[in-house]
PDB file of N, CA and C in Angstrom:
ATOM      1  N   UNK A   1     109.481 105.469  86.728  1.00  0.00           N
ATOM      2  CA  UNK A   1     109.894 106.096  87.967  1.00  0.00           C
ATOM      3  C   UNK A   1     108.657 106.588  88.713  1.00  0.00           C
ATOM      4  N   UNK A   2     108.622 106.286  90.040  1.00  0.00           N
ATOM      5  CA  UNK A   2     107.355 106.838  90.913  1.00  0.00           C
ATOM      6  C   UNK A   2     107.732 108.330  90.738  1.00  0.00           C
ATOM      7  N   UNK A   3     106.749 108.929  91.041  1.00  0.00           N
ATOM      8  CA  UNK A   3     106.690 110.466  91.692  1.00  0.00           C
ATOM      9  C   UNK A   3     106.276 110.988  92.405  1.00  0.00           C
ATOM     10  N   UNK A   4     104.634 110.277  93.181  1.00  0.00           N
ATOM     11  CA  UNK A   4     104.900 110.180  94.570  1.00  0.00           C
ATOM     12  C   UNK A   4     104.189 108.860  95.277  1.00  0.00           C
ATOM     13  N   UNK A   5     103.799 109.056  96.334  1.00  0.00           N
ATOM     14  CA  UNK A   5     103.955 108.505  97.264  1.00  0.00           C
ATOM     15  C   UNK A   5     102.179 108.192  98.069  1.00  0.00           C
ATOM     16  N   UNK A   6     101.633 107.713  97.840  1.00  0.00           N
ATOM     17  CA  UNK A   6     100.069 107.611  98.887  1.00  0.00           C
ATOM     18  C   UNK A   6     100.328 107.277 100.109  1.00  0.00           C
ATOM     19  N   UNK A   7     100.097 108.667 100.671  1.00  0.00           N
ATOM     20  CA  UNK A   7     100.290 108.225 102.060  1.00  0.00           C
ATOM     21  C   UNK A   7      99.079 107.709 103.099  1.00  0.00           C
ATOM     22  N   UNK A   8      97.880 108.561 102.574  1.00  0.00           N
ATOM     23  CA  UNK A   8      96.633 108.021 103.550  1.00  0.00           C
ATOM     24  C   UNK A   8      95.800 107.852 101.851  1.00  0.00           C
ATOM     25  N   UNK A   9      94.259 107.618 102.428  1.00  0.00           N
ATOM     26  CA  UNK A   9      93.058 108.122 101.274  1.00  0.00           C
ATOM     27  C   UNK A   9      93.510 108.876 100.446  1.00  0.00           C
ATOM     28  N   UNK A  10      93.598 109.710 100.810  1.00  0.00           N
ATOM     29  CA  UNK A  10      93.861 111.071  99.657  1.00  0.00           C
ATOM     30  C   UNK A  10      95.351 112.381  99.837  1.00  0.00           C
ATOM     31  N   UNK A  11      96.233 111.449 100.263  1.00  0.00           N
ATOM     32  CA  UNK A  11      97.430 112.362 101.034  1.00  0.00           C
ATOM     33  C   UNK A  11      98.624 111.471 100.117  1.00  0.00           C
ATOM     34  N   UNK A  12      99.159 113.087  99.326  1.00  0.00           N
ATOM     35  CA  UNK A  12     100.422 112.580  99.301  1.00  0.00           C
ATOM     36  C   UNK A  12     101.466 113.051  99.420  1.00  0.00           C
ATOM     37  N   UNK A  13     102.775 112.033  99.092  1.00  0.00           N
ATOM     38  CA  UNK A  13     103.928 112.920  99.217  1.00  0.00           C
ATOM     39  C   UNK A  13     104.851 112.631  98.078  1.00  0.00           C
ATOM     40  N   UNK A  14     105.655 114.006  97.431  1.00  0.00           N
ATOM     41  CA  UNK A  14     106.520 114.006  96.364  1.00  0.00           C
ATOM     42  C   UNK A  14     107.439 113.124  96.431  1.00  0.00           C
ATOM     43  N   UNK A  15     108.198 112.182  95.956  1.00  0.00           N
ATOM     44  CA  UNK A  15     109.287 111.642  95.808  1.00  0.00           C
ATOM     45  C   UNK A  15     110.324 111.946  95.330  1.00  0.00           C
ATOM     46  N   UNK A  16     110.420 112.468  93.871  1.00  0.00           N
ATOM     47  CA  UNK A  16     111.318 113.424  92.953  1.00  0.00           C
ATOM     48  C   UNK A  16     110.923 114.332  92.767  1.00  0.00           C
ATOM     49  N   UNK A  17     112.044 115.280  92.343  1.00  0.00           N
ATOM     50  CA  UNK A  17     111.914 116.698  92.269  1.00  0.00           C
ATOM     51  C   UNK A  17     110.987 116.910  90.977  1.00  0.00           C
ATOM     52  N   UNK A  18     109.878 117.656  90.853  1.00  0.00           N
ATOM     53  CA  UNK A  18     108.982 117.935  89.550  1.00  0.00           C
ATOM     54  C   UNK A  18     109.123 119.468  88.915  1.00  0.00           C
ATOM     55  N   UNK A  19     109.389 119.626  87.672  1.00  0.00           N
ATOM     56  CA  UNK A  19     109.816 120.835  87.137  1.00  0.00           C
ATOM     57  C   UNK A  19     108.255 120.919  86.071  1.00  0.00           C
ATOM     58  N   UNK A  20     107.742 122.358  86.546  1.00  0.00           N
ATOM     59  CA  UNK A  20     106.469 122.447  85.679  1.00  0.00           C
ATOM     60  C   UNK A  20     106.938 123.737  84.750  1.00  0.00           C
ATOM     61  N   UNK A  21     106.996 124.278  83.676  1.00  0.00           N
ATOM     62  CA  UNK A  21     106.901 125.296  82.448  1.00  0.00           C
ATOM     63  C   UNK A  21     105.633 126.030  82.751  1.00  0.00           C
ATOM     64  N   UNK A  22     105.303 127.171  82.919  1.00  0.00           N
ATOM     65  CA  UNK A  22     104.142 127.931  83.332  1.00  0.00           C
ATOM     66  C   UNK A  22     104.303 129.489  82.665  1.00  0.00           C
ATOM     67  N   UNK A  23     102.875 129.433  81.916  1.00  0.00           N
ATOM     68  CA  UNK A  23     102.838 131.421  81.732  1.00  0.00           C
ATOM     69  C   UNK A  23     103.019 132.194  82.553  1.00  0.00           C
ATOM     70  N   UNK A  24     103.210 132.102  83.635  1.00  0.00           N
ATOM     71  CA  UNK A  24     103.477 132.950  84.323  1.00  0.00           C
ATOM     72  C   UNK A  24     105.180 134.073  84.576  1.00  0.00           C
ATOM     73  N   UNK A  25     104.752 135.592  84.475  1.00  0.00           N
ATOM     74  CA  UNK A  25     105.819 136.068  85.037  1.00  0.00           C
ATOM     75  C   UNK A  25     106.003 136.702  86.212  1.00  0.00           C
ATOM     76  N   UNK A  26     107.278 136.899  86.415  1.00  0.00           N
ATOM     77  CA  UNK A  26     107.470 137.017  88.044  1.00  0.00           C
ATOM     78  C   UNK A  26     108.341 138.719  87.908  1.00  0.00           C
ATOM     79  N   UNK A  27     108.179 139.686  88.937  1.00  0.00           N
ATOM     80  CA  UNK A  27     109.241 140.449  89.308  1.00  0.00           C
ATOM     81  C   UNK A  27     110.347 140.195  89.294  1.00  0.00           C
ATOM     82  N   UNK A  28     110.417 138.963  90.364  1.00  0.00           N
ATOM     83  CA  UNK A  28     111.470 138.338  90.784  1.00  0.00           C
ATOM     84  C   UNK A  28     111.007 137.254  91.212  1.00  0.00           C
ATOM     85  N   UNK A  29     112.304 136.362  91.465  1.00  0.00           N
ATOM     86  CA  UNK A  29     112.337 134.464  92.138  1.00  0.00           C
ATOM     87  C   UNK A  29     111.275 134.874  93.332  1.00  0.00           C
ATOM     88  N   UNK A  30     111.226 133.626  93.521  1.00  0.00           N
ATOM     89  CA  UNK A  30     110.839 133.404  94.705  1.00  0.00           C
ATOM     90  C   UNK A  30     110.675 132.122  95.320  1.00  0.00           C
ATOM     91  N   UNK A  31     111.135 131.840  96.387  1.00  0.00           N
ATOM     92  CA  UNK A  31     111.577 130.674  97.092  1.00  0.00           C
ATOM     93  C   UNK A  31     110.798 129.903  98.021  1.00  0.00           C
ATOM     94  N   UNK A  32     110.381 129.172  98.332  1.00  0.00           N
ATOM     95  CA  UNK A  32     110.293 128.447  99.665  1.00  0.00           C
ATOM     96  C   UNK A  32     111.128 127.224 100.432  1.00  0.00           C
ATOM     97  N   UNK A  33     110.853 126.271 101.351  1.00  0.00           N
ATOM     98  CA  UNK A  33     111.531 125.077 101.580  1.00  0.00           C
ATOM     99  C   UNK A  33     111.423 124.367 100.251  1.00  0.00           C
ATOM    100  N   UNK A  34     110.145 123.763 100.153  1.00  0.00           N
ATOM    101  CA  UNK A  34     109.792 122.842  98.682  1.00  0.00           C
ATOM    102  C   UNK A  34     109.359 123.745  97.694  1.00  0.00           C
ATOM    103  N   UNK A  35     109.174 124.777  97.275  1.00  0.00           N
ATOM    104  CA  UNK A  35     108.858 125.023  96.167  1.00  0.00           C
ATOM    105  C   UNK A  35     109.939 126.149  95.729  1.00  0.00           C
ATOM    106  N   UNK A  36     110.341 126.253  94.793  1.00  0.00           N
ATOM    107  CA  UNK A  36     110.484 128.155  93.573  1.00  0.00           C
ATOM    108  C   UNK A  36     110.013 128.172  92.532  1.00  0.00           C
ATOM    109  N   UNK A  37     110.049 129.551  92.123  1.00  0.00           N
ATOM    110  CA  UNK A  37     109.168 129.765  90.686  1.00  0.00           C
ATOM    111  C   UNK A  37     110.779 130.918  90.343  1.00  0.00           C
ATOM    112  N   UNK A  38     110.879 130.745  89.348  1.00  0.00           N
ATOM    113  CA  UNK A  38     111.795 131.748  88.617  1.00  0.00           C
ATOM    114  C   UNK A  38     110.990 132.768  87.709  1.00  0.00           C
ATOM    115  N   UNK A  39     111.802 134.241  87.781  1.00  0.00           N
ATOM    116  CA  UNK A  39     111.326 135.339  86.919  1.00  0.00           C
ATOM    117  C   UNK A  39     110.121 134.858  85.889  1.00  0.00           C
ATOM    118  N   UNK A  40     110.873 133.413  85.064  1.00  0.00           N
ATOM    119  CA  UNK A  40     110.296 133.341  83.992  1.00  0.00           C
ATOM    120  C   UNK A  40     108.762 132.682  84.038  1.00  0.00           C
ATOM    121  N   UNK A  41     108.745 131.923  85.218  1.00  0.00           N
ATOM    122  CA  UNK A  41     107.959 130.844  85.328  1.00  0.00           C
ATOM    123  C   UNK A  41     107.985 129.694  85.380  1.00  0.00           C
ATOM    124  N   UNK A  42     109.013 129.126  85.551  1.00  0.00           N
ATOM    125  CA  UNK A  42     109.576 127.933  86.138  1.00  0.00           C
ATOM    126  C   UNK A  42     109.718 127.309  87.149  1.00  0.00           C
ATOM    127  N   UNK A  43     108.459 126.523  88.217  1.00  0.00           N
ATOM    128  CA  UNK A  43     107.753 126.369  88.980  1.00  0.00           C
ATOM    129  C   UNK A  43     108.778 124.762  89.537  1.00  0.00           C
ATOM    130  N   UNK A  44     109.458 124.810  89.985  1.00  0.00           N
ATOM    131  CA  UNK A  44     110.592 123.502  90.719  1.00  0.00           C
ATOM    132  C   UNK A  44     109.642 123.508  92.062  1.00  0.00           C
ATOM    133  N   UNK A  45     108.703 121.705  92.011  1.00  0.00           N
ATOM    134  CA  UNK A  45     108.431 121.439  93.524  1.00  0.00           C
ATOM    135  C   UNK A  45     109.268 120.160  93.605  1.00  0.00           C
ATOM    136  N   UNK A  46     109.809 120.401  94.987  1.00  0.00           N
ATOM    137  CA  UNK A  46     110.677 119.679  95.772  1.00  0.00           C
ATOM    138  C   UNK A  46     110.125 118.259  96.093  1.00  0.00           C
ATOM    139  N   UNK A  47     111.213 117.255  96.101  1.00  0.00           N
ATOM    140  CA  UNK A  47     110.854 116.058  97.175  1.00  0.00           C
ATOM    141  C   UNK A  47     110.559 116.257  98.296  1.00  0.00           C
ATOM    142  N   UNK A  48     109.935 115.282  98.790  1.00  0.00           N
ATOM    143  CA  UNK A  48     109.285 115.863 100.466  1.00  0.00           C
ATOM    144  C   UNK A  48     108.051 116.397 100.146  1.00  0.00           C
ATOM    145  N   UNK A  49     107.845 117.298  99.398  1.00  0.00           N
ATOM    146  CA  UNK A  49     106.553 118.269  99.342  1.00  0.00           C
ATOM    147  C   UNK A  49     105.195 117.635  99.561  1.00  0.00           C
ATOM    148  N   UNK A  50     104.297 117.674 100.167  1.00  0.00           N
ATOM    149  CA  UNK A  50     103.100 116.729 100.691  1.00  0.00           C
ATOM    150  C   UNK A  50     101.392 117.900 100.392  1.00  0.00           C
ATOM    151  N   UNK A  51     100.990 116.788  99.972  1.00  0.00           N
ATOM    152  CA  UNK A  51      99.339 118.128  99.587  1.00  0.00           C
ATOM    153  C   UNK A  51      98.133 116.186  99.614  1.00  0.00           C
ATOM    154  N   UNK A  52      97.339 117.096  99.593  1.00  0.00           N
ATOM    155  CA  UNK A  52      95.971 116.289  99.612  1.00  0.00           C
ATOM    156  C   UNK A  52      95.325 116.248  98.328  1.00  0.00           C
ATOM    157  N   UNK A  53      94.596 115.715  97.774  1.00  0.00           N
ATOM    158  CA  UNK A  53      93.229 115.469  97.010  1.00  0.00           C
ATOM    159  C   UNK A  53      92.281 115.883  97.680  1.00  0.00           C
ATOM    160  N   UNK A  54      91.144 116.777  96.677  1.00  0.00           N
ATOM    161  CA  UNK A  54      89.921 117.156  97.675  1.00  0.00           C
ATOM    162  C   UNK A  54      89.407 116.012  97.977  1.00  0.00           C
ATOM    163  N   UNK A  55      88.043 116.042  98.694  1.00  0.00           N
ATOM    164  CA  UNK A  55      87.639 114.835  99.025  1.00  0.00           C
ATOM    165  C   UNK A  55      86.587 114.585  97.695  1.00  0.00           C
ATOM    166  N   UNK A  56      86.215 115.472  96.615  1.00  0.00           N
ATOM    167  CA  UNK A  56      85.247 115.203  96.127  1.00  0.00           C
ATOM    168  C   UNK A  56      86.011 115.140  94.404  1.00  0.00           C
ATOM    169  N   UNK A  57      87.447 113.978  94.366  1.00  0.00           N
ATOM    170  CA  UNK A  57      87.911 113.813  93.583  1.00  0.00           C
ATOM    171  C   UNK A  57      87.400 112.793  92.875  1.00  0.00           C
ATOM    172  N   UNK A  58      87.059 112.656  91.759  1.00  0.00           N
ATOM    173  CA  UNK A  58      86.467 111.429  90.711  1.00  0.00           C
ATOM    174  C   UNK A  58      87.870 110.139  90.430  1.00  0.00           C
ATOM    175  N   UNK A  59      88.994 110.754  90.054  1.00  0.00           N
ATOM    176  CA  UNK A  59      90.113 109.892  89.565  1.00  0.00           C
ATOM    177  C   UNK A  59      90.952 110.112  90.469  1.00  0.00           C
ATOM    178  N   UNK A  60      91.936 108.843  90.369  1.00  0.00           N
ATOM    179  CA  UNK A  60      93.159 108.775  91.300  1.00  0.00           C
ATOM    180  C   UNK A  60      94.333 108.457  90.174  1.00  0.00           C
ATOM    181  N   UNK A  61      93.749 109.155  88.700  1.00  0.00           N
ATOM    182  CA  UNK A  61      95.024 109.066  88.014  1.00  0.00           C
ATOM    183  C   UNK A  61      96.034 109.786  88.085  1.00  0.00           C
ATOM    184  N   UNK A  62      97.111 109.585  87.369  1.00  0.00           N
ATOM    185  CA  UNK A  62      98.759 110.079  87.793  1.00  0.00           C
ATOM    186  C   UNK A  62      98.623 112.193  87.152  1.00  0.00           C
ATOM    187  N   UNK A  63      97.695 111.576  85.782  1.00  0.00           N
ATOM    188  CA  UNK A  63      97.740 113.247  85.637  1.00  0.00           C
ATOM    189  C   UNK A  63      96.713 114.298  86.417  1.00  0.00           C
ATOM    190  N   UNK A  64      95.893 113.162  86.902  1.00  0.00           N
ATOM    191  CA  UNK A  64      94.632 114.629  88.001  1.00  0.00           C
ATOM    192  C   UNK A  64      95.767 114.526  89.445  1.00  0.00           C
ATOM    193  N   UNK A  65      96.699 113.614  89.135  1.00  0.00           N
ATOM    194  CA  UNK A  65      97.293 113.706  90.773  1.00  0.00           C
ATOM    195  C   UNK A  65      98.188 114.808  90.394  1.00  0.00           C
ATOM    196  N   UNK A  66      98.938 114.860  89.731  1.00  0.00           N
ATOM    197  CA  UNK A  66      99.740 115.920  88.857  1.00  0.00           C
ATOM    198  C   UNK A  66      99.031 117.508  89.210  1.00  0.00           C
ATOM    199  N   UNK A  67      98.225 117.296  88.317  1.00  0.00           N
ATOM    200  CA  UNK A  67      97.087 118.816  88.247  1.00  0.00           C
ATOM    201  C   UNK A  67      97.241 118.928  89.552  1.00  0.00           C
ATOM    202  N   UNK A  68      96.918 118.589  90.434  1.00  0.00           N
ATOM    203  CA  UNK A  68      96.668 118.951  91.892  1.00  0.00           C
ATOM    204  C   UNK A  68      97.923 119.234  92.860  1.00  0.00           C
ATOM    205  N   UNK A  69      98.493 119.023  92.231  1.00  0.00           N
ATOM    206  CA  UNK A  69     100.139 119.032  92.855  1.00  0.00           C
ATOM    207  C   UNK A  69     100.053 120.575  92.609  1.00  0.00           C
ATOM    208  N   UNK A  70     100.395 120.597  91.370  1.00  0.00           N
ATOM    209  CA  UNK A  70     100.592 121.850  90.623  1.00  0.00           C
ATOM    210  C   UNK A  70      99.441 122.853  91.418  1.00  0.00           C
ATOM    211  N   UNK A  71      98.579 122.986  91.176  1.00  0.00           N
ATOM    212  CA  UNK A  71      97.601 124.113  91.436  1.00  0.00           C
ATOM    213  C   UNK A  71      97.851 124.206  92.995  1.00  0.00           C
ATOM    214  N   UNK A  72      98.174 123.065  93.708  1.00  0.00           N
ATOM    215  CA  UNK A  72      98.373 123.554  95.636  1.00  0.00           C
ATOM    216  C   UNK A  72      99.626 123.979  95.369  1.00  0.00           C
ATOM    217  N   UNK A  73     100.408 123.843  94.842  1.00  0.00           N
ATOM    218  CA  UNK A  73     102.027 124.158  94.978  1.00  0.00           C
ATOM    219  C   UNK A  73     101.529 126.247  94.746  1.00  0.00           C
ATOM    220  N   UNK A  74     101.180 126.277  93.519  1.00  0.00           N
ATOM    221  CA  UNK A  74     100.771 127.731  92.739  1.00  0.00           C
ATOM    222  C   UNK A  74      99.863 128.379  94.031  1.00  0.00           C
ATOM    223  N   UNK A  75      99.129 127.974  95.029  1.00  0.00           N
ATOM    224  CA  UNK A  75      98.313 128.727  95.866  1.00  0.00           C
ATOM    225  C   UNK A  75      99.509 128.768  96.783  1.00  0.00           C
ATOM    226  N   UNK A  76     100.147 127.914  97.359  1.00  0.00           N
ATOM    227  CA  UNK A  76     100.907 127.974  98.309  1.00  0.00           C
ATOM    228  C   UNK A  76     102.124 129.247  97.953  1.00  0.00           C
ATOM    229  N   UNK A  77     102.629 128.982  97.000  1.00  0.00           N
ATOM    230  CA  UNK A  77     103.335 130.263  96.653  1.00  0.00           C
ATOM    231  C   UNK A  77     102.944 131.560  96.859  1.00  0.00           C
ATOM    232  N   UNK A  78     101.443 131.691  96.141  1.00  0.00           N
ATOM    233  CA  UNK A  78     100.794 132.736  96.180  1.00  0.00           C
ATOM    234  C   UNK A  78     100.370 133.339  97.868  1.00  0.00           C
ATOM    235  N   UNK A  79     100.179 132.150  98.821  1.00  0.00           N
ATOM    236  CA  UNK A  79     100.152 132.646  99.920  1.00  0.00           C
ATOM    237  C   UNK A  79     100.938 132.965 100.712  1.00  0.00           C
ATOM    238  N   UNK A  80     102.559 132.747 100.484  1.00  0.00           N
ATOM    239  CA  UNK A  80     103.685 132.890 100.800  1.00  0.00           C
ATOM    240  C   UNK A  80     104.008 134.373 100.566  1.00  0.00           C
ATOM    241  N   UNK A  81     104.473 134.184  99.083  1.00  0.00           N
ATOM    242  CA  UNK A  81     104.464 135.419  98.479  1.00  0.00           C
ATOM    243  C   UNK A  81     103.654 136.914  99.171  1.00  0.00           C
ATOM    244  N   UNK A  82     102.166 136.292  99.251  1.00  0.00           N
ATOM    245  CA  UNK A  82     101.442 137.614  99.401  1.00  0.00           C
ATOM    246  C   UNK A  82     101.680 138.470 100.826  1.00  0.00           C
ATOM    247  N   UNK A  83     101.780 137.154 101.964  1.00  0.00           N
ATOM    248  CA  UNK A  83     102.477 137.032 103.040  1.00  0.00           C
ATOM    249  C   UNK A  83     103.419 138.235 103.757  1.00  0.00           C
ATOM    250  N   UNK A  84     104.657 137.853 102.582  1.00  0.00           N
ATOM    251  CA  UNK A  84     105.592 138.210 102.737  1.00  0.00           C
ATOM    252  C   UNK A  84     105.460 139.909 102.471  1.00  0.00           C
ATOM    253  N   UNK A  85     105.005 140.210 101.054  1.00  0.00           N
ATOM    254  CA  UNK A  85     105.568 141.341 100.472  1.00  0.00           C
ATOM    255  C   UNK A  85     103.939 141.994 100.398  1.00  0.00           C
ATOM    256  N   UNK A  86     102.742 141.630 101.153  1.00  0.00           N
ATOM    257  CA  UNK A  86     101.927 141.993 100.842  1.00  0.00           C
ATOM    258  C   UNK A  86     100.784 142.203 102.155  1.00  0.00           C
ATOM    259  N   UNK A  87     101.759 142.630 102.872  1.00  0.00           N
ATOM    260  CA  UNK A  87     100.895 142.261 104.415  1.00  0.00           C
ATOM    261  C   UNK A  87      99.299 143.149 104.463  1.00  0.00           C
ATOM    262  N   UNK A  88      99.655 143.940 103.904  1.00  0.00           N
ATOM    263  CA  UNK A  88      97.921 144.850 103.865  1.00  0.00           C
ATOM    264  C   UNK A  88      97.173 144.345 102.728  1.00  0.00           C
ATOM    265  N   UNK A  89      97.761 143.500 101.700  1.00  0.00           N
ATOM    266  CA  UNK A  89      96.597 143.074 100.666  1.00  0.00           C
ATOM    267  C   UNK A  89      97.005 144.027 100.251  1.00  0.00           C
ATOM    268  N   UNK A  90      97.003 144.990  99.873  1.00  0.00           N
ATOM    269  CA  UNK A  90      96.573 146.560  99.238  1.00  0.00           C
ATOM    270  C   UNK A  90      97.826 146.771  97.867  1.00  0.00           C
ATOM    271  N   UNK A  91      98.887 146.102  98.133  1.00  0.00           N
ATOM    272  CA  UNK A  91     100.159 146.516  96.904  1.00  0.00           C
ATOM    273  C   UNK A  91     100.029 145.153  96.152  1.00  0.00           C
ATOM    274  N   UNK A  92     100.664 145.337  94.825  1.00  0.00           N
ATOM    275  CA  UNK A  92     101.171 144.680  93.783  1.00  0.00           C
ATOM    276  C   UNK A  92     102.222 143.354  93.733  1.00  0.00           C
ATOM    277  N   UNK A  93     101.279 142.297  93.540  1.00  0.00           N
ATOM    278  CA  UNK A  93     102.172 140.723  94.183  1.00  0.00           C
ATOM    279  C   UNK A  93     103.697 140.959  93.283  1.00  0.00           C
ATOM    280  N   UNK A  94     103.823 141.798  92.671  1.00  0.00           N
ATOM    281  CA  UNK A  94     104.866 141.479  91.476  1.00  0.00           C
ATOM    282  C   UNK A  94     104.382 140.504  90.578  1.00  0.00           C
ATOM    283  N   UNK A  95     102.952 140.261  89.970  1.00  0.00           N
ATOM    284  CA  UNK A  95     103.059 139.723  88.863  1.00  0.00           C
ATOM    285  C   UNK A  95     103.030 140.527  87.443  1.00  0.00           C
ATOM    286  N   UNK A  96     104.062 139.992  86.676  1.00  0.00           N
ATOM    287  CA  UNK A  96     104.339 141.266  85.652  1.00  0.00           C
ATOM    288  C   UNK A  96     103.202 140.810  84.523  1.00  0.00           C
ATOM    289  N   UNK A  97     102.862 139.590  84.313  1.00  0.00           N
ATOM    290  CA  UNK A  97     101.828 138.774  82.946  1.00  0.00           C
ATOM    291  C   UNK A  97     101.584 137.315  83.732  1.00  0.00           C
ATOM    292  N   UNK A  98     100.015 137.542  83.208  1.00  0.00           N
ATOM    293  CA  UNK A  98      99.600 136.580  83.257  1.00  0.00           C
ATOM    294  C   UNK A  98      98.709 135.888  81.692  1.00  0.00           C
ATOM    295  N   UNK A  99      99.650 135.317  81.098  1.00  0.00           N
ATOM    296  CA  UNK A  99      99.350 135.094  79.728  1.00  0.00           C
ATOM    297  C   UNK A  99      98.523 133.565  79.631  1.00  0.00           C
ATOM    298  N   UNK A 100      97.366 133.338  79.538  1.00  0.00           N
ATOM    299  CA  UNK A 100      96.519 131.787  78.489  1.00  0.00           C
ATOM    300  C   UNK A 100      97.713 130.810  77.846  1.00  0.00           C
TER     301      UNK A 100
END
C-alpha cells in the first residue's frame, strides 16, 4: 500500500491515514484539520496532510520519509498548541512527561 504521494523534488502528500505510538503525554487531546495526539500519545496524521523534505536530505527512503512526516506533524502540533493556549510563551504547554 502507498502512503504517500511525491508531489514536486521534495514535497509530499499523505495518502492514508498514519497512526504513530509516542512517549509523549498530554493534559489533554488535541486536534487539528490533519493531525491529533491523544492524552496518551497517540499521534493520528491524516490523509491530505502535505510537508517537505529539507533540502539537505541524503535518502528518499520510505523510513527517512516517515521520520520526517512524524517530526513536522510533532512541530506543527506544538505550534498550534502553543498558539492556542500559550499566547505569551510564558505558561505551561500541558505537557505532563516527556519520557526516552
Amino acid at each position: 500500500m502507498q502512503v504517500f504521494y511525491k508531489e514536486q523534488q521534495h514535497h509530499f502528500r499523505l495518502l492514508n491515514d498514519v497512526d504513530v505510538a509516542t512517549s509523549i503525554s498530554l493534559a489533554h487531546e488535541f486536534k487539528t484539520p490533519y493531525l491529533a495526539m491523544s492524552e496518551a500519545g497517540h499521534l493520528k496524521i491524516k490523509a491530505g496532510y502535505r510537508w517537505s523534505l529539507p533540502w539537505y536530505v541524503y535518502s528518499h527512503s520510505p523510513e527517512w520519509i516517515k521520520a520526517v512526516l512524524v517530526h513536522d506533524a510533532l512541530y506543527e502540533l506544538i505550534r498550534n498548541y502553543s498558539a492556542i493556549n500559550c499566547p505569551n510563551n510564558n505558561q505551561n504547554m500541558g505537557l505532563v512527561n516527556l519520557s526516552s
